[in-house]
Protein backbone atom coordinates (compact mmCIF):
# COMPACT_ATOMS: atom_id res chain seq x y z
CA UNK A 1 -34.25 -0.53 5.11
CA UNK A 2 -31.51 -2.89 5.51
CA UNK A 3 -32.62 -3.96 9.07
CA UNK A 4 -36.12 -5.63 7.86
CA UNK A 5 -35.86 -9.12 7.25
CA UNK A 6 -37.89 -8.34 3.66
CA UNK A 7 -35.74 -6.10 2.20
CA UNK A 8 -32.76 -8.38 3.68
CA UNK A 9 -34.16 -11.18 1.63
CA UNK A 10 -34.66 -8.71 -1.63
CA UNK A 11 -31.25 -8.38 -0.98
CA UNK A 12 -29.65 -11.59 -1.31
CA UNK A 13 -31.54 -12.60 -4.19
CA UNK A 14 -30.44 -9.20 -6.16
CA UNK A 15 -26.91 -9.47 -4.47
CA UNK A 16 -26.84 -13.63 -6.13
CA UNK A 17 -28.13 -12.48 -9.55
CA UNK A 18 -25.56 -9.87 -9.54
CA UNK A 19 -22.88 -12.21 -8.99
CA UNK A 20 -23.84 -14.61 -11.49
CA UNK A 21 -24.20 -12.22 -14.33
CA UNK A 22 -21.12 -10.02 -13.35
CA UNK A 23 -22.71 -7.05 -12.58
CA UNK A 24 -21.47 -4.92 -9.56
CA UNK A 25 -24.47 -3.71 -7.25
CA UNK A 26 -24.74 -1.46 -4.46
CA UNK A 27 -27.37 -1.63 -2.19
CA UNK A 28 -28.54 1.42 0.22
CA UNK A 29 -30.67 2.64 2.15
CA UNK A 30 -32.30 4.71 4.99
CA UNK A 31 -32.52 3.72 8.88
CA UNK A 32 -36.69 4.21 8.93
CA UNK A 33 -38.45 3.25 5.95
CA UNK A 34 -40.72 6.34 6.84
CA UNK A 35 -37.49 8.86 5.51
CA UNK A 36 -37.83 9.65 2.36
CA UNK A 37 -35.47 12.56 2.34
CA UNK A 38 -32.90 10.16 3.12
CA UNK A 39 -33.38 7.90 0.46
CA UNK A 40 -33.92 11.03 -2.14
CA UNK A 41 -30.60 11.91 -0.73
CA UNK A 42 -28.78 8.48 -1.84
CA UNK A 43 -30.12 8.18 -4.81
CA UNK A 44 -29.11 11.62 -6.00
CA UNK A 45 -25.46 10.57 -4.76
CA UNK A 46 -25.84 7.37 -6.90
CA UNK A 47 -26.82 9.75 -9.59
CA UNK A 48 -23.24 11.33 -9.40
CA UNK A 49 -21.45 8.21 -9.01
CA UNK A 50 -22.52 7.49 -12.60
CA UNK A 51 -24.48 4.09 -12.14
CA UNK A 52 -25.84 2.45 -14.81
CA UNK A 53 -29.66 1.52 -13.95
CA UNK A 54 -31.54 2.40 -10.67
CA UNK A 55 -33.71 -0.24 -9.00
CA UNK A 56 -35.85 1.59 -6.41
CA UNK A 57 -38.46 0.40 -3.82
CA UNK A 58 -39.62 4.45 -3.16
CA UNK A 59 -39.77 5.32 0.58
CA UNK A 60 -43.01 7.53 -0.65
CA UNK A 61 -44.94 6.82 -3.98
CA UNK A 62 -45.59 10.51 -4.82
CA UNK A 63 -42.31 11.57 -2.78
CA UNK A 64 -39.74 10.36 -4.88
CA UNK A 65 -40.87 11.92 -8.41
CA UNK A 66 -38.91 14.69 -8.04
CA UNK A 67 -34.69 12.79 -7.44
CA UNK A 68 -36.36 10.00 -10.29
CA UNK A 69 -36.62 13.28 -12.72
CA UNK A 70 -33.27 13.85 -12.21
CA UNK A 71 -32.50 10.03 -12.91
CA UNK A 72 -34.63 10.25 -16.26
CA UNK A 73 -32.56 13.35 -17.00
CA UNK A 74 -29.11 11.64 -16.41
CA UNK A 75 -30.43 8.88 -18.81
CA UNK A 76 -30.59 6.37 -16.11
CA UNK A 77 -32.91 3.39 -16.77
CA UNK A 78 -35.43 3.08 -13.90
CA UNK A 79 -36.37 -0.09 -12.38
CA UNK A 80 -39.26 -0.18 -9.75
CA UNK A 81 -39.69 -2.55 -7.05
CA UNK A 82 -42.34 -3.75 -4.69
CA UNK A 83 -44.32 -0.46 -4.50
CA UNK A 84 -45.10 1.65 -6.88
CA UNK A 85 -44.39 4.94 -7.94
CA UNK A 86 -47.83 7.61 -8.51
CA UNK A 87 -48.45 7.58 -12.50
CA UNK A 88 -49.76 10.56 -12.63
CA UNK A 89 -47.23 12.47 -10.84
CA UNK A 90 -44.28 10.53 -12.59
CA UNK A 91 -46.34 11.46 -16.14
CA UNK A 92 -46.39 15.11 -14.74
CA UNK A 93 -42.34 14.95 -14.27
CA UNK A 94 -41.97 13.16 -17.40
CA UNK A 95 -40.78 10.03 -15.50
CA UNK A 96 -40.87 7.03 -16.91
CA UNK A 97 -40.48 3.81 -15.11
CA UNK A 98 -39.40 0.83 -17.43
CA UNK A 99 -40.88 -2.26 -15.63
CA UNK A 100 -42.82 -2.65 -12.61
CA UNK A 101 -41.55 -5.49 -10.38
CA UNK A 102 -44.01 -7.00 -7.63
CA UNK A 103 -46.82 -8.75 -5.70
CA UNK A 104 -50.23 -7.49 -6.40
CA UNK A 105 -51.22 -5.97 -3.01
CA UNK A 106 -54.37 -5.47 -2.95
CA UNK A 107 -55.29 -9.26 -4.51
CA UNK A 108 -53.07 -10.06 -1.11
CA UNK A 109 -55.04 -7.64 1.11
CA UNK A 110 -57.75 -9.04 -0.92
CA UNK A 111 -56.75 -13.09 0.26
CA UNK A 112 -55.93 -11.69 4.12
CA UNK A 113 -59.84 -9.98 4.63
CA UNK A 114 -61.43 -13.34 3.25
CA UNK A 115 -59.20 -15.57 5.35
CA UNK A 116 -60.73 -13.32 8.37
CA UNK A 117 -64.49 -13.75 7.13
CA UNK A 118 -63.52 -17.33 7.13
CA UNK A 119 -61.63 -17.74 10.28
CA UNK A 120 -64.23 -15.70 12.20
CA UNK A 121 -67.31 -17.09 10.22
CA UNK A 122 -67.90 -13.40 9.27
CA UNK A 123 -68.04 -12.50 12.93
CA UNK A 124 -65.15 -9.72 14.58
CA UNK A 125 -64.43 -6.59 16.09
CA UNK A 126 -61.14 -5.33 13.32
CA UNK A 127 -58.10 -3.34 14.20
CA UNK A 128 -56.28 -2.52 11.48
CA UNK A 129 -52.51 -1.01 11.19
CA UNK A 130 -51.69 0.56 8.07
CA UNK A 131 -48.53 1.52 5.93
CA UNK A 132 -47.14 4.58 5.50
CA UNK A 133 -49.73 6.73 4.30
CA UNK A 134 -49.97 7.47 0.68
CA UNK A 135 -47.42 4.51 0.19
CA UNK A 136 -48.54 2.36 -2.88
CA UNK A 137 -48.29 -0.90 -0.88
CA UNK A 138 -50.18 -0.14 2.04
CA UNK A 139 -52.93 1.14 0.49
CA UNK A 140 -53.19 -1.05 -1.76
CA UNK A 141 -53.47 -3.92 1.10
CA UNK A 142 -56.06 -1.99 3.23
CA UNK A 143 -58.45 -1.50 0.03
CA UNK A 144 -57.83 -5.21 -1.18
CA UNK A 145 -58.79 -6.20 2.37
CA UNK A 146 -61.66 -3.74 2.94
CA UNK A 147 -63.48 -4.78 -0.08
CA UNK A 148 -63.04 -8.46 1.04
CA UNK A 149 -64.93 -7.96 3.86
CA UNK A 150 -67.57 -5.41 3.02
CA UNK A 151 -70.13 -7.90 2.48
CA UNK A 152 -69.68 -9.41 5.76
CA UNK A 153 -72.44 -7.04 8.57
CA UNK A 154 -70.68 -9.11 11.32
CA UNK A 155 -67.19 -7.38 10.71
CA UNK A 156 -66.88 -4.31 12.18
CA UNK A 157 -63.39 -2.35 11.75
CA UNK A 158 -63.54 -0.55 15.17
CA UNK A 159 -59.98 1.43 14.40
CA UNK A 160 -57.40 1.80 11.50
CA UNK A 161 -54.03 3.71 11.61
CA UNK A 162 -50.70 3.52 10.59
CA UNK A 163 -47.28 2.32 12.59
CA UNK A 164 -45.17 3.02 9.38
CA UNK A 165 -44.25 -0.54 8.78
CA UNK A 166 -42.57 -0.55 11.90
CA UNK A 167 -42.60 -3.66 15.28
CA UNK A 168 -42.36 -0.93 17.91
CA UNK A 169 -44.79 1.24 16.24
CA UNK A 170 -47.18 -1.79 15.65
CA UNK A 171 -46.67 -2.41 19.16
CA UNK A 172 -47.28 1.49 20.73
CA UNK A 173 -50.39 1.84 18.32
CA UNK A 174 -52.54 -1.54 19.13
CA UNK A 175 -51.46 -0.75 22.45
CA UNK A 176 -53.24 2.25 22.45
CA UNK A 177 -56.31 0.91 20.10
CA UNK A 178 -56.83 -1.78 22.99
CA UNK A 179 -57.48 0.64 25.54
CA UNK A 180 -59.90 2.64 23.20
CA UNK A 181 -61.18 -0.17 21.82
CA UNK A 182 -61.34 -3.58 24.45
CA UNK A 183 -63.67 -5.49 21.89
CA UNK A 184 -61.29 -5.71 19.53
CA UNK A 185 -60.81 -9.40 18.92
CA UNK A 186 -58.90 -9.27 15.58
CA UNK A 187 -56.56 -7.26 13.75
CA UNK A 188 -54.95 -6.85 10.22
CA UNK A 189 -51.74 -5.18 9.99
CA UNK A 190 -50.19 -4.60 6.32
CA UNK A 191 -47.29 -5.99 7.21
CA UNK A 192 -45.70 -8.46 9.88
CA UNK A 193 -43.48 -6.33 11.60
CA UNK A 194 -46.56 -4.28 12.62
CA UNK A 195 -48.17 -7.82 13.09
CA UNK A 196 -45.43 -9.17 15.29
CA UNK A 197 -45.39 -5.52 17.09
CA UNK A 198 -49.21 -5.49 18.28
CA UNK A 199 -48.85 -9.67 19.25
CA UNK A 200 -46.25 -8.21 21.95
CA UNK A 201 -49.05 -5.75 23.04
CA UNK A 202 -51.13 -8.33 22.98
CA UNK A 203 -49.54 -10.24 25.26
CA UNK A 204 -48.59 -7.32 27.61
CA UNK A 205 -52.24 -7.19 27.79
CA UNK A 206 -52.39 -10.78 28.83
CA UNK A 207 -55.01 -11.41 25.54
CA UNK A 208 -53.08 -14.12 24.12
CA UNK A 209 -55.30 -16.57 22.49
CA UNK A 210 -57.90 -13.76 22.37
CA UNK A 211 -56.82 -11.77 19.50
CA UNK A 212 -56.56 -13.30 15.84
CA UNK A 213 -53.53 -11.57 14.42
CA UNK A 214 -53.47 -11.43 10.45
CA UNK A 215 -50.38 -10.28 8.89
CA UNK A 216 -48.82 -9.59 5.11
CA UNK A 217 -45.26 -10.87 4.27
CA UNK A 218 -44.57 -14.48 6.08
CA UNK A 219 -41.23 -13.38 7.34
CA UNK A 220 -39.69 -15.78 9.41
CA UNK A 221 -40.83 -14.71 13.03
CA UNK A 222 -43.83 -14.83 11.77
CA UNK A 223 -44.03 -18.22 10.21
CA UNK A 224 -42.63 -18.89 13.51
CA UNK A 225 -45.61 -16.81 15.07
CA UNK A 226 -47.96 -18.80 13.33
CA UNK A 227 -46.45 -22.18 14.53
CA UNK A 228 -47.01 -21.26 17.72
CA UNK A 229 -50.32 -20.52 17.22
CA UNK A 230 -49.73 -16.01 18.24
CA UNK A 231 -50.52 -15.58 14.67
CA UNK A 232 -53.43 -16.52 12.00
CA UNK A 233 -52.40 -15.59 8.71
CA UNK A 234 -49.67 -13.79 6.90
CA UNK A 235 -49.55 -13.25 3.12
CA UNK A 236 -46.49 -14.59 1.63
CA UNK A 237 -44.45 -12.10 -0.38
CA UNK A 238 -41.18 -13.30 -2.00
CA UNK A 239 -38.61 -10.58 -1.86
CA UNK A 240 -35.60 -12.47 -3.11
CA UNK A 241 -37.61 -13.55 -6.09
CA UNK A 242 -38.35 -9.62 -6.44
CA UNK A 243 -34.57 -8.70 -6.21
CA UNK A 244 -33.21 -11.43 -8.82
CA UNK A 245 -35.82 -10.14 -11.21
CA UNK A 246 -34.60 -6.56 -10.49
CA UNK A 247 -31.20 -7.47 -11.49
CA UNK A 248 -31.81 -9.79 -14.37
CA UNK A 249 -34.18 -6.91 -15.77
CA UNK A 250 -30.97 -4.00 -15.33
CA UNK A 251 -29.05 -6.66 -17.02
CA UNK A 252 -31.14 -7.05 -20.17
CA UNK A 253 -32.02 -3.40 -20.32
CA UNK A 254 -28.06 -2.51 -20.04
CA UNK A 255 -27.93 -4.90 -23.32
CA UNK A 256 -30.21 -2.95 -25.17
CA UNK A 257 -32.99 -5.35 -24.67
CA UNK A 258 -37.12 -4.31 -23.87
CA UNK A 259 -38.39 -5.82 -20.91
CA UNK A 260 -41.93 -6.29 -19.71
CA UNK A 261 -43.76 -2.89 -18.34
CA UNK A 262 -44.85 -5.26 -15.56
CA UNK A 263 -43.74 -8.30 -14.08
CA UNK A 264 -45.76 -10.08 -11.10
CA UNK A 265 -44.38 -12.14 -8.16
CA UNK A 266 -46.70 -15.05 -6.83
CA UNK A 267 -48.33 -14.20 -3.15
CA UNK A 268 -49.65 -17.50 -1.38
CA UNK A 269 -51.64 -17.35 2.15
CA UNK A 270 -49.47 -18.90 4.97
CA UNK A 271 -51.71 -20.31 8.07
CA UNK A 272 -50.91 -23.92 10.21
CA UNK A 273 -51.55 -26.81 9.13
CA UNK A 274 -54.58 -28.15 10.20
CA UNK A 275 -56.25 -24.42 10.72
CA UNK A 276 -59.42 -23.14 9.37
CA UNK A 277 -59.95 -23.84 5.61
């Protein structure tokens, strides 16, 4: 979406690469990052516009196959960003993706469940908010952070469900898992905009304090979350490093050039100064 301060970042660095190799770059997308018909729709009007590459973050990882056929078919050279698309059903289509740009999720899910074990000393009643499901990304995060704490008895995930990567939702849902659930004293949420959602619960709960919040991203309310001490964690992501590579990979691909099937951005754990180590 263009409203999420993630994909706004992506942005800029994909909108400064642009401009520094001359390439002209449109940028859309849906309202809710949950409508994938939406985004289908765009990039099949892209498709008739005539671009030159595609660089995609897919709304649904199986979802998409079908408008990325017609892509293939058109000739267009796919680029894939942040989550990825489903092999088998792109193999099935005959898609073919030509790089993979990204963090590696679950390794991030992965760093979030051990910096719970080691905030908690292995000791907490779990909420966890999920992506959209069958999205790449999210469930990639929930089983990187599952497995991190699997060998940990004192961890007990008491709920899991999605709010679609969105605050509100992040906020409705813990909302609702409190009352189910009042011995929940921590929760992951696979992204921060969930995160920063179910903090607002928290505090319309008057829990503040009482809850440690883990999040994935490090956007800036919640590195300002974190300051203030509402937040644990968040897993750093680095969207505008994700967009330049986008662009400087349709650039070398428009020159006839073979780029990388898969190209990693860094993650890094984000937590106060001075917090548990």
């Amino acid at each position: 979406t263009l409203n999420s301060p993630f994909f706004i970042e992506m942005q800029t660095g994909a909108k400064a690469a642009a401009d520094r190799l001359g390439l002209d770059l449109v940028v859309q997308a849906a309202e809710r990052e949950v409508d994938v018909e939406k985004q289908m729709q765009i990039v099949e009007n892209l498709i008739q516009t005539g671009i030159k590459a595609l660089m995609i973050t897919p709304s649904g990882s199986r979802e998409v196959i079908p408008v990325l056929a017609k892509a293939t078919a058109a000739g267009i050279p796919i680029i894939v960003v942040d989550t990825r698309i489903d092999a088998a059903a792109a193999t099935a289509a005959s898609v073919k993706a030509l790089t993979f740009i990204g963090s590696d999720n679950f390794e991030g899910g992965r760093a979030a469940g051990a910096e719970l074990v080691l905030q908690t000393n292995g000791k907490a009643q779990v909420a966890i908010l999920e992506g959209i499901p069958g999205h790449d990304t999210g469930d990639s995060r929930l089983k990187g952070f599952q497995e991190a704490v699997k060998d940990s008895p004192g961890i007990k995930i008491l709920a899991s469900q999605t709010a679609n990567w969105e605050r509100d939702q992040g906020f409705t849902v813990f909302q609702n898992m409190l009352q189910a659930h009042p011995a929940i004293d921590a929760v992951f949420a696979c992204n921060d905009m969930m995160a920063l959602g179910a903090i607002e619960a928290i505090a319309a709960a008057g829990k503040t304090g009482k809850i440690r919040v883990i999040g994935f991203d490090a956007v800036d309310d919640a590195r300002k979350a974190i300051e203030a001490g509402t937040m644990a964690a968040s897993v750093a992501q680095f969207p505008g490093e994700m967009g330049r590579m986008a662009v400087e990979s349709a650039a070398r691909v428009l020159k006839g050039e073979t780029i990388e099937a898969e190209q990693r951005v860094r993650i890094e754990l984000i937590k106060k100064i001075g917090g548990p180590r």
